[in-house]
PDB file of N, CA and C in Angstrom:
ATOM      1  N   UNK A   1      94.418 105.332 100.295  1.00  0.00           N
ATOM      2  CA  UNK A   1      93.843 104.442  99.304  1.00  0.00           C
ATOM      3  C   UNK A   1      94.671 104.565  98.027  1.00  0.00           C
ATOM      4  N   UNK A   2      95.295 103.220  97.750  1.00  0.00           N
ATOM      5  CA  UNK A   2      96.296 103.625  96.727  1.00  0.00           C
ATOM      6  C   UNK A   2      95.935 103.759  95.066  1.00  0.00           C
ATOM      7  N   UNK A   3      94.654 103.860  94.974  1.00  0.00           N
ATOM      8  CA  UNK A   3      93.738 103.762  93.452  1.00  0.00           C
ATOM      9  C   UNK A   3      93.472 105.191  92.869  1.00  0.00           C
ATOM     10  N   UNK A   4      93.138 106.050  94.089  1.00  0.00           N
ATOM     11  CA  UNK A   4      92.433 107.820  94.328  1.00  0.00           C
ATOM     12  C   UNK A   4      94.052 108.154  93.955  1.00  0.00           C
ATOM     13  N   UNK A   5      93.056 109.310  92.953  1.00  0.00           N
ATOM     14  CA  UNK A   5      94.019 110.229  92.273  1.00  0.00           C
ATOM     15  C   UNK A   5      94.001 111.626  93.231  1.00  0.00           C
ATOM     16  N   UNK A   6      95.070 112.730  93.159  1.00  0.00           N
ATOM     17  CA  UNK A   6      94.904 113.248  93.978  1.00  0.00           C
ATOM     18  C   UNK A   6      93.926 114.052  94.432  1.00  0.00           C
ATOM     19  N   UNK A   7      93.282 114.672  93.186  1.00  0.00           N
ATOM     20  CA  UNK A   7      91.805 115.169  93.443  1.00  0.00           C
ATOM     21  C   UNK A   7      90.719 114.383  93.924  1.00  0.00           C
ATOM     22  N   UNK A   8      90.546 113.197  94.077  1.00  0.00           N
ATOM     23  CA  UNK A   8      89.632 111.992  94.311  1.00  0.00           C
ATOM     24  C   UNK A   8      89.817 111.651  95.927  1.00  0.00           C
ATOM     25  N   UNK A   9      89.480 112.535  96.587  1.00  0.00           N
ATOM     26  CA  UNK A   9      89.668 112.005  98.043  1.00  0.00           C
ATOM     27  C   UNK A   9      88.822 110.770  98.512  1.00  0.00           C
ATOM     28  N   UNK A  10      88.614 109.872  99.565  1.00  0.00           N
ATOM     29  CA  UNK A  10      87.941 109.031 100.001  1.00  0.00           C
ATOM     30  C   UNK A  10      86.840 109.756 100.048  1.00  0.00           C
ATOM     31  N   UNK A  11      86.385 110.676 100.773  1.00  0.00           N
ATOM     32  CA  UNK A  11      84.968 111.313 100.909  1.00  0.00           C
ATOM     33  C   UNK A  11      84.425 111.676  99.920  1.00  0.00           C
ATOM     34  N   UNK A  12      85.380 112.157  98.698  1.00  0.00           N
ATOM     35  CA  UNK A  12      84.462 112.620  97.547  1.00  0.00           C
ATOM     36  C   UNK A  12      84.053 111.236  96.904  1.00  0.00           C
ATOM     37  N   UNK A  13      85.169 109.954  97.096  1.00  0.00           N
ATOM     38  CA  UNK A  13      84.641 108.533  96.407  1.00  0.00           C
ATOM     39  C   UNK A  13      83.652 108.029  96.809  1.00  0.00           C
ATOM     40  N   UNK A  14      83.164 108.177  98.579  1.00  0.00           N
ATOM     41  CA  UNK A  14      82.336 107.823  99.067  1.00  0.00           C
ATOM     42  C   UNK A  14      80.633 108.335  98.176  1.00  0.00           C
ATOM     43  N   UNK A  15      81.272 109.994  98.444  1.00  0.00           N
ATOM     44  CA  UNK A  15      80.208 110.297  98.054  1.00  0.00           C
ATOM     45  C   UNK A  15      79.471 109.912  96.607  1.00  0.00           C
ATOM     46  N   UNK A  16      80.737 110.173  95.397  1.00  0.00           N
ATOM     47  CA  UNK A  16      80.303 109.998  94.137  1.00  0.00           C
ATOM     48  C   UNK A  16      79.410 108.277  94.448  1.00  0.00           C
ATOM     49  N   UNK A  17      80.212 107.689  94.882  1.00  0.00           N
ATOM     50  CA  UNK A  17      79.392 105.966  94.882  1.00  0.00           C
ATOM     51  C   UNK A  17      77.895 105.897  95.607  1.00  0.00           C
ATOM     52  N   UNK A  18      77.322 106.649  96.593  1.00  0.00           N
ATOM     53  CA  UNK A  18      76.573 107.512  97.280  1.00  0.00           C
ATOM     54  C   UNK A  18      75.448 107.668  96.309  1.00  0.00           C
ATOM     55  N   UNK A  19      75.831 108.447  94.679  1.00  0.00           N
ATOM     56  CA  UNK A  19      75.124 109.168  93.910  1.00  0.00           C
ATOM     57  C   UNK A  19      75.016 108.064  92.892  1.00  0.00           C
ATOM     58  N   UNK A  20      75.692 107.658  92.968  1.00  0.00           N
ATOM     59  CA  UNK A  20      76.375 106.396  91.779  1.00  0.00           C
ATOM     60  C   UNK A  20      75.019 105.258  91.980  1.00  0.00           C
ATOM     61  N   UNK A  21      74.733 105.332  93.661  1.00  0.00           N
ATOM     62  CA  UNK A  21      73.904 103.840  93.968  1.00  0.00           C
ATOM     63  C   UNK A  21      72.508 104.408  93.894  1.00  0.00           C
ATOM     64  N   UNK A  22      72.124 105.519  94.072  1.00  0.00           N
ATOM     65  CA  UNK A  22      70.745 106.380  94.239  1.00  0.00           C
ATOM     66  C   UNK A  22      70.797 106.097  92.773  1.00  0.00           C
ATOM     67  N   UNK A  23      71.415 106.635  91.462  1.00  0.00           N
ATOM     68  CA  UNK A  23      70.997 106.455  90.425  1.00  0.00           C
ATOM     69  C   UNK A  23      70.490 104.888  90.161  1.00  0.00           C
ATOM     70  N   UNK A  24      71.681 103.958  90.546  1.00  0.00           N
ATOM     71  CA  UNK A  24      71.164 102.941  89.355  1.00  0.00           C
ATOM     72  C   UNK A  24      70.798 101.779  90.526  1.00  0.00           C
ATOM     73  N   UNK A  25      70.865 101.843  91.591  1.00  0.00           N
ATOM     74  CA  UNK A  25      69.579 101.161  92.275  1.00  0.00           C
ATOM     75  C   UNK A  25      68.369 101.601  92.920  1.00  0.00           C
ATOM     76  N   UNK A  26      68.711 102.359  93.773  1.00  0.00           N
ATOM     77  CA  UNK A  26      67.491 103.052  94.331  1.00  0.00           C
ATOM     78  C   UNK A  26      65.939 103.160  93.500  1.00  0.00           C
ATOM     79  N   UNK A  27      66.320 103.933  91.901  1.00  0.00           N
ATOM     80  CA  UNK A  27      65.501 104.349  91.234  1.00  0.00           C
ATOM     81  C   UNK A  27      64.613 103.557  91.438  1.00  0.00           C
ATOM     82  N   UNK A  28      64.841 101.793  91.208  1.00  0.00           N
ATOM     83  CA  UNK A  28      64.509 100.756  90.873  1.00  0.00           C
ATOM     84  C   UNK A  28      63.879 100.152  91.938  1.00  0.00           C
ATOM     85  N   UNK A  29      63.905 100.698  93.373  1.00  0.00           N
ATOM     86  CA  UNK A  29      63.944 100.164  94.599  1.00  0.00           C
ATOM     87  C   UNK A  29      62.496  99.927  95.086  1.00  0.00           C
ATOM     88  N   UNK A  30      61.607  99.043  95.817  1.00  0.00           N
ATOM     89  CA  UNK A  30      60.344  98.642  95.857  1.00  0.00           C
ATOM     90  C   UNK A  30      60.320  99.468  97.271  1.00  0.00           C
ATOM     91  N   UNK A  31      60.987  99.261  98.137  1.00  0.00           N
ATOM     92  CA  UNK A  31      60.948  99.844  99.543  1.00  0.00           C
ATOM     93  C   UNK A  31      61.812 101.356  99.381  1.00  0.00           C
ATOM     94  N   UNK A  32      61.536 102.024  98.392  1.00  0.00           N
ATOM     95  CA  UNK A  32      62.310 103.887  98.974  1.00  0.00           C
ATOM     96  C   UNK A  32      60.777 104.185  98.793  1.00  0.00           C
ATOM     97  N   UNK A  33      60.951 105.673 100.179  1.00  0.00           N
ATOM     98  CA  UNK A  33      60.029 105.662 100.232  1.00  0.00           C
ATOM     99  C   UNK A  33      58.916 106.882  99.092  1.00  0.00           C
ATOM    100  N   UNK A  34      57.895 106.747  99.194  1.00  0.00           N
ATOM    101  CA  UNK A  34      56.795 107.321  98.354  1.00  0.00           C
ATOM    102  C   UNK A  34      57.275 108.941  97.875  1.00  0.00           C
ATOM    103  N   UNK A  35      56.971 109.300  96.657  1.00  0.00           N
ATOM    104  CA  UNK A  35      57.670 110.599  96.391  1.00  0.00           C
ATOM    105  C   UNK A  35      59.245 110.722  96.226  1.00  0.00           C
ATOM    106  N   UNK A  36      60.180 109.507  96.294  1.00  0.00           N
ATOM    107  CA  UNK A  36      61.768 110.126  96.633  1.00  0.00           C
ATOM    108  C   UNK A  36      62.305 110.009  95.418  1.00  0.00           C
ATOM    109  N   UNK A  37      61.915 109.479  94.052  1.00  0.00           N
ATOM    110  CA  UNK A  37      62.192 109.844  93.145  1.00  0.00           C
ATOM    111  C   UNK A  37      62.590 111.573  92.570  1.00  0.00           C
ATOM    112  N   UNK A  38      61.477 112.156  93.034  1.00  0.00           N
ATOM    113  CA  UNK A  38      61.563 113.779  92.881  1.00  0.00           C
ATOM    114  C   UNK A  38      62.709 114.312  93.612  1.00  0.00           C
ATOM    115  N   UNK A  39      63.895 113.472  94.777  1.00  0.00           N
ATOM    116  CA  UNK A  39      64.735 114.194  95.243  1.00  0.00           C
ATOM    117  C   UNK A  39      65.705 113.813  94.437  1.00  0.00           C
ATOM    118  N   UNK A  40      65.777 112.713  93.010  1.00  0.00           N
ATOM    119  CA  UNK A  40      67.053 112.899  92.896  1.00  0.00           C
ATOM    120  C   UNK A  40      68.155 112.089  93.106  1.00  0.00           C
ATOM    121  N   UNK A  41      69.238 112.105  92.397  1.00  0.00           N
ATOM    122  CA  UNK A  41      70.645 111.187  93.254  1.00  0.00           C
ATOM    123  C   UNK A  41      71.089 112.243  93.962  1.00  0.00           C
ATOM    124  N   UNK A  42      71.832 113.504  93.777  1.00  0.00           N
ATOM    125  CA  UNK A  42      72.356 114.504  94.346  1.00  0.00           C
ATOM    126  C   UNK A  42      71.788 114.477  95.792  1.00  0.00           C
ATOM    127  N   UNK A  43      70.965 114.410  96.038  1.00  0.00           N
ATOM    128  CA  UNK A  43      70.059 114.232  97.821  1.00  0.00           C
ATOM    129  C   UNK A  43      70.091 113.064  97.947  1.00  0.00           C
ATOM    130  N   UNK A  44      70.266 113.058  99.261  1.00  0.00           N
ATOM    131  CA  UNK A  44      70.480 111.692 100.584  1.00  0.00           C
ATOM    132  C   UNK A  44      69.086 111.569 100.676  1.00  0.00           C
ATOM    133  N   UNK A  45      68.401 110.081 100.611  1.00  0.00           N
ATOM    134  CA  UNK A  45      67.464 109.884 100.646  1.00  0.00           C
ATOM    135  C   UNK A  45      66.549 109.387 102.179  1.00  0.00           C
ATOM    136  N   UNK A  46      65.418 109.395 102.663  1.00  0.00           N
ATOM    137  CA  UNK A  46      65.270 109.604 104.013  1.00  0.00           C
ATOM    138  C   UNK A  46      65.701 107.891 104.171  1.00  0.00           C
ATOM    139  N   UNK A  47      65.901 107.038 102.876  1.00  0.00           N
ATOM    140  CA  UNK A  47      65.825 105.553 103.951  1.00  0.00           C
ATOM    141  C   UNK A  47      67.310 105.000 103.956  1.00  0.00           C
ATOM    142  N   UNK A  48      68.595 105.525 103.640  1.00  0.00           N
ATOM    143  CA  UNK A  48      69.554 105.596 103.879  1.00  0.00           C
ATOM    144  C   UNK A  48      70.203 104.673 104.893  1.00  0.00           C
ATOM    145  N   UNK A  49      69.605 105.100 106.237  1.00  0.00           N
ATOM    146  CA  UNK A  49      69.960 105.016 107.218  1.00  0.00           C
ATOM    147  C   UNK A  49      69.577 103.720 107.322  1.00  0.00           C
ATOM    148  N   UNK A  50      68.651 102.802 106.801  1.00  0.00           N
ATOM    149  CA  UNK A  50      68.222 101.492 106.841  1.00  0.00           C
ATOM    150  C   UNK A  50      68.649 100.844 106.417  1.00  0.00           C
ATOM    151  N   UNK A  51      68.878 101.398 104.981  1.00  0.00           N
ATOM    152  CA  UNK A  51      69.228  99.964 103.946  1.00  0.00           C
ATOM    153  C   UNK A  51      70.607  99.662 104.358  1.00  0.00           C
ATOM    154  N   UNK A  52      70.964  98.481 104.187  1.00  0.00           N
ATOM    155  CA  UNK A  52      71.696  97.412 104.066  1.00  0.00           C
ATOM    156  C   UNK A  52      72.901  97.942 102.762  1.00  0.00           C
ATOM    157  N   UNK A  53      72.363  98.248 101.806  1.00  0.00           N
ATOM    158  CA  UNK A  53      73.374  98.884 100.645  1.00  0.00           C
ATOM    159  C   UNK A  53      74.228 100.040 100.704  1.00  0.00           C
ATOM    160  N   UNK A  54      73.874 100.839 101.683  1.00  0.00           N
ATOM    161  CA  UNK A  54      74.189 102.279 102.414  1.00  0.00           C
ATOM    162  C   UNK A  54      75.036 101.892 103.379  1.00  0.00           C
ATOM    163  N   UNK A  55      75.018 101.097 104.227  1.00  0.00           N
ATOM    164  CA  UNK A  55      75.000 100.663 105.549  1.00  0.00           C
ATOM    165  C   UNK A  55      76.861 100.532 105.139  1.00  0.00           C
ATOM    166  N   UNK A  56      76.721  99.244 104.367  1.00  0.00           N
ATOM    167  CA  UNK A  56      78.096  98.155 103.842  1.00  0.00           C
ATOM    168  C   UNK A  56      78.966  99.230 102.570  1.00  0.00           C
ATOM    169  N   UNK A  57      78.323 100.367 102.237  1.00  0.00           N
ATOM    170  CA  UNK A  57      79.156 101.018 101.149  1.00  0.00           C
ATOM    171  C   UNK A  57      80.433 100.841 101.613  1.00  0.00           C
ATOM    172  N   UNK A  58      80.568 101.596 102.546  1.00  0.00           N
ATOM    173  CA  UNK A  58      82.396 102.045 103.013  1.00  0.00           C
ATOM    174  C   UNK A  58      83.021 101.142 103.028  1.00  0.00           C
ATOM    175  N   UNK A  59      82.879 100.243 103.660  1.00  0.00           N
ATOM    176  CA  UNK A  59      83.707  99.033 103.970  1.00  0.00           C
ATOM    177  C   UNK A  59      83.764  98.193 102.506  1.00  0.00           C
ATOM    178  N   UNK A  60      83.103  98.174 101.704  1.00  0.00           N
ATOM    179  CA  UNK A  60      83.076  97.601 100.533  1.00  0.00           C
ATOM    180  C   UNK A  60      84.076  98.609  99.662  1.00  0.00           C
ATOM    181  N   UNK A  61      83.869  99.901  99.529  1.00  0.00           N
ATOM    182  CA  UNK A  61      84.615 100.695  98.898  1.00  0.00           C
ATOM    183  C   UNK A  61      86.071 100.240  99.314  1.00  0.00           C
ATOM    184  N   UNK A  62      86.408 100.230 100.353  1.00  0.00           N
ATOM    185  CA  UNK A  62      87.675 100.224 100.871  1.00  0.00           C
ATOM    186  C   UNK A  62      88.264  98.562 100.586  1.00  0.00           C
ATOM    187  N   UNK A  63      87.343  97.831 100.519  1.00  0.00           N
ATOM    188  CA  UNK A  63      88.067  96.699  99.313  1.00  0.00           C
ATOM    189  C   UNK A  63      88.196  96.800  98.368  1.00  0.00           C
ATOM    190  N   UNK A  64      87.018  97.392  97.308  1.00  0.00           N
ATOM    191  CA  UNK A  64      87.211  97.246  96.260  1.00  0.00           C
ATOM    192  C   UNK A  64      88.274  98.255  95.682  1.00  0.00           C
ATOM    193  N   UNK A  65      88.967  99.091  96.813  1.00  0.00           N
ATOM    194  CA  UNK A  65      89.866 100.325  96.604  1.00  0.00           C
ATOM    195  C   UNK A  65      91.046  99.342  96.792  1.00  0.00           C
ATOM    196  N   UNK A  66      91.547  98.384  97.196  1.00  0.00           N
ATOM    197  CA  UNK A  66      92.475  97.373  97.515  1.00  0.00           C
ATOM    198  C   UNK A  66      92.845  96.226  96.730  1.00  0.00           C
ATOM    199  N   UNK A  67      92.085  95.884  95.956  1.00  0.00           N
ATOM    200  CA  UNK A  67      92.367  95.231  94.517  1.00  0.00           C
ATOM    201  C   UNK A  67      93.179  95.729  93.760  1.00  0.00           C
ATOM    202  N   UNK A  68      94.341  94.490  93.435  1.00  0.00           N
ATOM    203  CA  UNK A  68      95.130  94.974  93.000  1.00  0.00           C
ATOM    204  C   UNK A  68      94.811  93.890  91.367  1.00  0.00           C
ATOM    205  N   UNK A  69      94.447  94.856  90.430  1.00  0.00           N
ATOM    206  CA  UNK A  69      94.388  93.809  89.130  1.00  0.00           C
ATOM    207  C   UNK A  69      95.309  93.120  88.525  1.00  0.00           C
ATOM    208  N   UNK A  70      96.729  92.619  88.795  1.00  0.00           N
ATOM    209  CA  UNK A  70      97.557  92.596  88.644  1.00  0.00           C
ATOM    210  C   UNK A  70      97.386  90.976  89.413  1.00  0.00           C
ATOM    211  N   UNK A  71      96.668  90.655  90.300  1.00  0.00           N
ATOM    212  CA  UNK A  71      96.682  89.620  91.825  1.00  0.00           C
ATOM    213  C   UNK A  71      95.619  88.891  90.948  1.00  0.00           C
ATOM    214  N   UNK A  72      94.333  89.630  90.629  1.00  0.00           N
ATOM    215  CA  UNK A  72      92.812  88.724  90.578  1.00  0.00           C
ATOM    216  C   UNK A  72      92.076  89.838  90.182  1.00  0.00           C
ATOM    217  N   UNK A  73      90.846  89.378  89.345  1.00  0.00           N
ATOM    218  CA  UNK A  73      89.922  90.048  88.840  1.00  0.00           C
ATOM    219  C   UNK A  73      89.160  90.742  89.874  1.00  0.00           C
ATOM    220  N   UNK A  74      89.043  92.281  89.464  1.00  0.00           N
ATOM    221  CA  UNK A  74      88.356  93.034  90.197  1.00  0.00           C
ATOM    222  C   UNK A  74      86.713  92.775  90.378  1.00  0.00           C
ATOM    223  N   UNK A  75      86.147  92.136  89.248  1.00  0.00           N
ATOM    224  CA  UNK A  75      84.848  91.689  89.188  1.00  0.00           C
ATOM    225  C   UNK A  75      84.746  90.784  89.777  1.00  0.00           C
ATOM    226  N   UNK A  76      85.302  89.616  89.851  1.00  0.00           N
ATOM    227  CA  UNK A  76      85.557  88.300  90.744  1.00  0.00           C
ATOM    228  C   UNK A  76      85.721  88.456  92.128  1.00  0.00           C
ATOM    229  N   UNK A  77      86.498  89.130  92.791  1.00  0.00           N
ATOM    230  CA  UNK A  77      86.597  89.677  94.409  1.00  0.00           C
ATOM    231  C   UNK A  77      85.892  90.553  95.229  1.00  0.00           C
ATOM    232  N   UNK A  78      85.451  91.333  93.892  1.00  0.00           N
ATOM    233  CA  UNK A  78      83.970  92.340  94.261  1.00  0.00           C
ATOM    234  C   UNK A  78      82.957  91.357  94.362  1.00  0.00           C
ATOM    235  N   UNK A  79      82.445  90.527  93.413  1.00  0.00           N
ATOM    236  CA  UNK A  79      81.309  89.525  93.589  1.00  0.00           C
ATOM    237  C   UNK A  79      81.586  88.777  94.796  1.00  0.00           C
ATOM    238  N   UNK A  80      82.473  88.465  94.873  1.00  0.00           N
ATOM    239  CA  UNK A  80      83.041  87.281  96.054  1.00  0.00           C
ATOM    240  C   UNK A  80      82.515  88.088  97.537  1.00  0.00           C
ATOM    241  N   UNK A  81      82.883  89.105  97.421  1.00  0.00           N
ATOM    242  CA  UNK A  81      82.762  89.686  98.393  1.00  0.00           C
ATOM    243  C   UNK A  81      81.506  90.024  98.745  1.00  0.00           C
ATOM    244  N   UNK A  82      80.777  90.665  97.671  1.00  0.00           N
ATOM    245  CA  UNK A  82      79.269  90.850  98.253  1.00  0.00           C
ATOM    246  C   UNK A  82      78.632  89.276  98.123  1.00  0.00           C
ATOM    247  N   UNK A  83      78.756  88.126  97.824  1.00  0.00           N
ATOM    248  CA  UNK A  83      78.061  87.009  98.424  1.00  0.00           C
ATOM    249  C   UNK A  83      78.385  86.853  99.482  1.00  0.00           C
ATOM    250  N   UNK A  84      79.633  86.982 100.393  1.00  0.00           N
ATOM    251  CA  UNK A  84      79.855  86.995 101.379  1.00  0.00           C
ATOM    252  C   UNK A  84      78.827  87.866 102.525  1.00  0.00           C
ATOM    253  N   UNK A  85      78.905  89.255 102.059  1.00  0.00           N
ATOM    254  CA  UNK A  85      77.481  90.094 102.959  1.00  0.00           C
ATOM    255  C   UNK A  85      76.470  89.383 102.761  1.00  0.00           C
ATOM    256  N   UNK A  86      75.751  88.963 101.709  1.00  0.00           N
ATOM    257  CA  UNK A  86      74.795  88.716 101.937  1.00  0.00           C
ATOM    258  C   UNK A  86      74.936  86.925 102.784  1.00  0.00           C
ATOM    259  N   UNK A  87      75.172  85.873 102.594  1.00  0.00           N
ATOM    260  CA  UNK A  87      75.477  85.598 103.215  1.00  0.00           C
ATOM    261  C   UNK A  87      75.643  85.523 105.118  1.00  0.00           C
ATOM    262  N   UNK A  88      76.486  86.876 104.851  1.00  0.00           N
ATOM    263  CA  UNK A  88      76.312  87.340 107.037  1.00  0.00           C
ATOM    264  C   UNK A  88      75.225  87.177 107.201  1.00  0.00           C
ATOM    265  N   UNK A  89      74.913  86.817 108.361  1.00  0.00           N
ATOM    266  CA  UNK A  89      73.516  87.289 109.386  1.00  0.00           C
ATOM    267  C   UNK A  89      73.425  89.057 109.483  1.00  0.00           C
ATOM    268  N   UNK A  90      71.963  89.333 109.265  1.00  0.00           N
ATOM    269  CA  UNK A  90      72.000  90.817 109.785  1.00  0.00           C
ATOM    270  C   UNK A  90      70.640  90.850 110.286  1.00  0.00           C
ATOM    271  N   UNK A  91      70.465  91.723 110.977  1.00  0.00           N
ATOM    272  CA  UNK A  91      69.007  92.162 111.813  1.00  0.00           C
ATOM    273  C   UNK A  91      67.877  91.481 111.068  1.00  0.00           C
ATOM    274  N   UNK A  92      67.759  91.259 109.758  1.00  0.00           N
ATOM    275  CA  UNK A  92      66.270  91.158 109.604  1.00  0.00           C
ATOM    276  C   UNK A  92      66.045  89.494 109.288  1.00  0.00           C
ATOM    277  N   UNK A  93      67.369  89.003 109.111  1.00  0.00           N
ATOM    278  CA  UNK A  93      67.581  87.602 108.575  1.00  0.00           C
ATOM    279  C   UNK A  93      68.865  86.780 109.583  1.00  0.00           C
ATOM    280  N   UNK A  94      68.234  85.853 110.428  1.00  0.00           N
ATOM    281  CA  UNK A  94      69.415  85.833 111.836  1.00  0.00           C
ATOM    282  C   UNK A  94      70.131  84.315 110.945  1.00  0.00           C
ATOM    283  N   UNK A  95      69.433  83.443 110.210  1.00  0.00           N
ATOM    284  CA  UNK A  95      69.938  82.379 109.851  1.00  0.00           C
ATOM    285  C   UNK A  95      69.949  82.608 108.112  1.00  0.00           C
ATOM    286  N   UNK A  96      70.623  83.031 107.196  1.00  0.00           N
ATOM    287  CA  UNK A  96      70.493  83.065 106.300  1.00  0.00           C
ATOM    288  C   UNK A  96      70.033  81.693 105.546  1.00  0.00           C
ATOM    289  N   UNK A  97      69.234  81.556 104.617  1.00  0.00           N
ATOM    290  CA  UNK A  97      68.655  80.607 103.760  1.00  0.00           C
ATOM    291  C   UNK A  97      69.301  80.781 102.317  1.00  0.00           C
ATOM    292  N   UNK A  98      69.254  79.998 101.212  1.00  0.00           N
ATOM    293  CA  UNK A  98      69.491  80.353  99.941  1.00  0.00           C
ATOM    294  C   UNK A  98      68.064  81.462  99.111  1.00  0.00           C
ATOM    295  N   UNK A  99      67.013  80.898 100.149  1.00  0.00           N
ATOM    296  CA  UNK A  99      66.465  81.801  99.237  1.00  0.00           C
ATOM    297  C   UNK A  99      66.684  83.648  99.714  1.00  0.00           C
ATOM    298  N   UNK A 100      66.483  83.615 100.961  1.00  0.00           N
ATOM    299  CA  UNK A 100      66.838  84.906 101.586  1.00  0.00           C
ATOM    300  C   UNK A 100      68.533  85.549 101.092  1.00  0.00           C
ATOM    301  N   UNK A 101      69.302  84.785 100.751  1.00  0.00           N
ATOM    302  CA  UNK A 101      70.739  85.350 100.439  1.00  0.00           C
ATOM    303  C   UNK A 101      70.358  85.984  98.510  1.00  0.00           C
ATOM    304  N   UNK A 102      69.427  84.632  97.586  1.00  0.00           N
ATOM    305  CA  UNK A 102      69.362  85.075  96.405  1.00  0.00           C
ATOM    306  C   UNK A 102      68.691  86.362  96.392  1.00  0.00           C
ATOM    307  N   UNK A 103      67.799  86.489  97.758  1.00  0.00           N
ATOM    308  CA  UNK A 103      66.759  88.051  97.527  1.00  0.00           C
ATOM    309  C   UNK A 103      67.281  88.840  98.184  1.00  0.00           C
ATOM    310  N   UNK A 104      68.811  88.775  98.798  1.00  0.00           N
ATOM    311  CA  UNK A 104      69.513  90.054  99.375  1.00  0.00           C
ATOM    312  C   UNK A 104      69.922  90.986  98.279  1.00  0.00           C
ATOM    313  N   UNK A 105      69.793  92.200  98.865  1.00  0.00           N
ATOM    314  CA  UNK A 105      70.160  93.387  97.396  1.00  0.00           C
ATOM    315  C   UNK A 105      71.457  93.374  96.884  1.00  0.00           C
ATOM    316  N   UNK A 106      72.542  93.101  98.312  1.00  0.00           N
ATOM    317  CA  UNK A 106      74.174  92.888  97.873  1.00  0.00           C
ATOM    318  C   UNK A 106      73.797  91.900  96.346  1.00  0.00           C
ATOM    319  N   UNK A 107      73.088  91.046  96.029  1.00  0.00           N
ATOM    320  CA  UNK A 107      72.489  89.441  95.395  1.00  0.00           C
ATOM    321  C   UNK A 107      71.984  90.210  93.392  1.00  0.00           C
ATOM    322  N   UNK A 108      70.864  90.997  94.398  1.00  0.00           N
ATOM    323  CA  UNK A 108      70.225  91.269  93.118  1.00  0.00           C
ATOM    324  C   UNK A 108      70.829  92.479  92.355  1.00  0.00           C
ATOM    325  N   UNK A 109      71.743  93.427  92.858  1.00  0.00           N
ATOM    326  CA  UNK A 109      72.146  94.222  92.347  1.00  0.00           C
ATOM    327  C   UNK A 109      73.864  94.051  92.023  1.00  0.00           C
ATOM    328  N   UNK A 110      73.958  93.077  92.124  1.00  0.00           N
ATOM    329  CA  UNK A 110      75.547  92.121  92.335  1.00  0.00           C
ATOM    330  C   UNK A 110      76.564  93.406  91.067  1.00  0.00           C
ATOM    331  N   UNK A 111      75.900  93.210  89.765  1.00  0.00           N
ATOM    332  CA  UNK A 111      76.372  93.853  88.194  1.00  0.00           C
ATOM    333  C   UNK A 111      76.349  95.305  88.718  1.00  0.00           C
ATOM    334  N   UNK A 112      75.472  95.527  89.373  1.00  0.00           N
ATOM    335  CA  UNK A 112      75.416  96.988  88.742  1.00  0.00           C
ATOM    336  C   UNK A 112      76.623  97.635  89.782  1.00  0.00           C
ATOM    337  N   UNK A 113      76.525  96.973  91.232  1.00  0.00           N
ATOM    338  CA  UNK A 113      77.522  97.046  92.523  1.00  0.00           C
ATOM    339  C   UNK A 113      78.801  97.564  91.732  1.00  0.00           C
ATOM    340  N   UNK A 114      78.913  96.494  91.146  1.00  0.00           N
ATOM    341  CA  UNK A 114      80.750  96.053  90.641  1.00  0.00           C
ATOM    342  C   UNK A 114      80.755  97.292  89.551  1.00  0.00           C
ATOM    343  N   UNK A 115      80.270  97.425  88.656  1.00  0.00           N
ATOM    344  CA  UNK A 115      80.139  98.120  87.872  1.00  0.00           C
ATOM    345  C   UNK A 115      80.267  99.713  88.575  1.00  0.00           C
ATOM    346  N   UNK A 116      79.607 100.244  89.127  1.00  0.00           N
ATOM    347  CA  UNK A 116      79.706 101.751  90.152  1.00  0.00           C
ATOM    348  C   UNK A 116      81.051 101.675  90.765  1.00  0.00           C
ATOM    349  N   UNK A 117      81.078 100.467  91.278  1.00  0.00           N
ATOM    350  CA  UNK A 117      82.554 100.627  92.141  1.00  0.00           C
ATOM    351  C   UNK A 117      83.645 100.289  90.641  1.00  0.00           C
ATOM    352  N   UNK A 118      83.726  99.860  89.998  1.00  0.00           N
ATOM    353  CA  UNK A 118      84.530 100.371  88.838  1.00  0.00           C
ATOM    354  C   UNK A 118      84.756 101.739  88.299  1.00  0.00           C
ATOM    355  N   UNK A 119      83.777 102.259  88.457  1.00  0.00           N
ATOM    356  CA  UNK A 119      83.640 103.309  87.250  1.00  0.00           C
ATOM    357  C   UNK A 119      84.270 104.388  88.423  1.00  0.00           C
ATOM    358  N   UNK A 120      83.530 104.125  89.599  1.00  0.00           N
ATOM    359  CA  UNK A 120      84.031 105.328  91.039  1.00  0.00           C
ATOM    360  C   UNK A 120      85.504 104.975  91.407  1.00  0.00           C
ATOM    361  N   UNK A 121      85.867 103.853  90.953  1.00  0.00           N
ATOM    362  CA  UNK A 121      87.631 103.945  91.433  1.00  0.00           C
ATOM    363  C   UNK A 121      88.010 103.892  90.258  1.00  0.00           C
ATOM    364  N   UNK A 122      87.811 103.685  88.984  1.00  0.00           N
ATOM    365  CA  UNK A 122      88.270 104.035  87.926  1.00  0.00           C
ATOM    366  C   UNK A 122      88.686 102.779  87.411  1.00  0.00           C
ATOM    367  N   UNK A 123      88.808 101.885  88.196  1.00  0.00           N
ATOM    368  CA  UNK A 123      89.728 100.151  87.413  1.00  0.00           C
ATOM    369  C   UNK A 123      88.951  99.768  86.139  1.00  0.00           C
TER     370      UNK A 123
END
C-alpha cells in the first residue's frame, strides 16, 4: 500500500479504522447491541460480524489507500465509492430502492467514512 508509512502496516490501518468506526459510528448506532457502549472502541464489538460497515472496511480501505490526490479528490472517489456499496444488492435488500440506498449506513455515515479513512491513511 503505497500511502503506509513504515510503521503503519495494513493490519495496524485496518485496525486503527476498526477503532476509528466504533468511535464515531457505532456510538451512534440504533442496532449495537444493549450494554456495548461500556466495551468501548478498543474492543470488537459482538455485532461486527453483521454489519455491513465492518463487512466492506477492507476492501474500501484498500481504495481509499489507492488514491492518488494528484488524479482526483480523495473525498469525491471515497463518496463515489461508498454510493456505489450501497447501491449493490446485499442480503437484506435484493433490489435496491432510493429510499433503501438513502437509509444504507455506507449513505448516512458517508462524512464521517471519508473523514476516518483520511485521518487513518493520513491524506
Amino acid at each position: 500500500m503505497k500511502h503506509l508509512t513504515v510503521l503503519q502496516s495494513p493490519t495496524n490501518c485496518l485496525e486503527h479504522a476498526r477503532y476509528g468506526l466504533r468511535a464515531a459510528v457505532c456510538s451512534r448506532c440504533s442496532a449495537r447491541p444493549i450494554n456495548s457502549e461500556s466495551l468501548g472502541a478498543h474492543v470488537p464489538w459482538p455485532c461486527e460480524s453483521r454489519c455491513e460497515l465492518f463487512k466492506g472496511l477492507p476492501g474500501l480501505l484498500r481504495i481509499a489507500n489507492c488514491v492518488d490526490p494528484m488524479v482526483g479528490s480523495f473525498q469525491r472517489i471515497v463518496e463515489r465509492h461508498l454510493d456505489r456499496l450501497a447501491e449493490s444488492p446485499n442480503e437484506c435488500v435484493t433490489t435496491p430502492t432510493r429510499s433503501s440506498v438513502q437509509a444504507h449506513p455506507w449513505i448516512r455515515h458517508k462524512k464521517r467514512i471519508v473523514l476516518l479513512l483520511r485521518n487513518v491513511l493520513r491524506m
